[in-house]
Protein backbone atom coordinates (compact mmCIF):
# COMPACT_ATOMS: atom_id res chain seq x y z
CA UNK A 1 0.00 0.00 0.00
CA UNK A 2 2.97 2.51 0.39
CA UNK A 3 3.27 2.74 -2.61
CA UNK A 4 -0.12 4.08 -3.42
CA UNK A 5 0.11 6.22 -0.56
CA UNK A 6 3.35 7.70 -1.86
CA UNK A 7 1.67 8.29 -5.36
CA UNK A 8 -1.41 10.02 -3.97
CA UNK A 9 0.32 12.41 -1.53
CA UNK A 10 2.63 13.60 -4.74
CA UNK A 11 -0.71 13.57 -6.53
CA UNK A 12 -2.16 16.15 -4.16
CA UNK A 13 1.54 18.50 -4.06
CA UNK A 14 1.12 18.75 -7.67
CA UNK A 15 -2.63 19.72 -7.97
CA UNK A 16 -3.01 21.98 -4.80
CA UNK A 17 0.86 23.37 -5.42
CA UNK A 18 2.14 22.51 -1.96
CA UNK A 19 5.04 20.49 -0.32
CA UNK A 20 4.06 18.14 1.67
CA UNK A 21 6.87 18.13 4.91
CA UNK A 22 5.67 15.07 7.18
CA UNK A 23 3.03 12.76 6.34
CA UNK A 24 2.22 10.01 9.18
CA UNK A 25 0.13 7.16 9.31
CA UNK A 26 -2.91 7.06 12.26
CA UNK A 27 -5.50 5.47 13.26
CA UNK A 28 -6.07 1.78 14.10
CA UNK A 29 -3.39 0.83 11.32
CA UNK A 30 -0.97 2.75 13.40
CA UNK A 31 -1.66 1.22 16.65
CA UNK A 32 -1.71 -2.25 15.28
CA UNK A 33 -5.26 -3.28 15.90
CA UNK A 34 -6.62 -2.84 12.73
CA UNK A 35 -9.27 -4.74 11.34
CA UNK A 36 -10.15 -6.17 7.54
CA UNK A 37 -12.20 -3.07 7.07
CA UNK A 38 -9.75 -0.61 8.50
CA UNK A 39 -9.03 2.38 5.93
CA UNK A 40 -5.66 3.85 5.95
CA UNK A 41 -5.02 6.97 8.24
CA UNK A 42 -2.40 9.65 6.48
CA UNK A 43 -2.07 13.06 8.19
CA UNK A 44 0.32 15.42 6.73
CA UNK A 45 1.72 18.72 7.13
CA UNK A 46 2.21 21.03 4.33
CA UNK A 47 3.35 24.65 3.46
CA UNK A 48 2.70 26.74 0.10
CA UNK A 49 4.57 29.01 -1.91
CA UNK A 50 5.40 32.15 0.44
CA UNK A 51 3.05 34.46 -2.27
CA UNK A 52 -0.32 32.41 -0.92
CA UNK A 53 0.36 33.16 2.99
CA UNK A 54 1.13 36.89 1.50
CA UNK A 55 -2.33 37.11 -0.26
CA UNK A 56 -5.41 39.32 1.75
CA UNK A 57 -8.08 36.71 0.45
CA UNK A 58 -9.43 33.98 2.86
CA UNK A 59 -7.95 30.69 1.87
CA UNK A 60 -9.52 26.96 2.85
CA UNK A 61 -5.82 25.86 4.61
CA UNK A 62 -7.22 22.29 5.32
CA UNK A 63 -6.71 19.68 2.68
CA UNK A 64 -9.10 16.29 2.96
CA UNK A 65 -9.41 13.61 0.81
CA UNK A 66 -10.76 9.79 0.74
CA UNK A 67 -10.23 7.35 -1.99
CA UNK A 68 -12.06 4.05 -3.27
CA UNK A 69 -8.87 1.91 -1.85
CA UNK A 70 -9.36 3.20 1.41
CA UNK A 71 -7.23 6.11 2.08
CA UNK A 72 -8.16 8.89 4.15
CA UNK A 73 -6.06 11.71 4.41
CA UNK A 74 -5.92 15.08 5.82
């Protein structure tokens, strides 16, 4: 699955134009009790180019996402 993980996070630095600095895996996967059914837990930490934290205009600064192979990131 790392992999896939690996390709997705790139996937979301290229279309949001961020760098992604830490990304961590949570969640019951994580702790090691995770079921059949468990998704896949990624929390990451990110920064933009210096010109968007420089702009007046309110800016959504969360980033979410879920896929069909069970990834669930934010």
């Amino acid at each position: 699955m790392t992999p896939k993980i690996l390709e997705k996070l790139k996937e979301i630095e290229a279309e949001r134009n961020i760098k992604i600095l830490l990304a961590v895996e949570s969640g019951s996967r994580a702790w090691g009790f995770a079921s059949p059914d468990s998704d896949y837990d990624i929390r990451f930490i990110y920064r933009h180019e210096k010109d968007w934290y420089l702009s007046p205009w309110d800016k959504d600064e969360t980033i979410e996402f879920m896929t069909e192979d069970a990834l669930d990131g934010s």
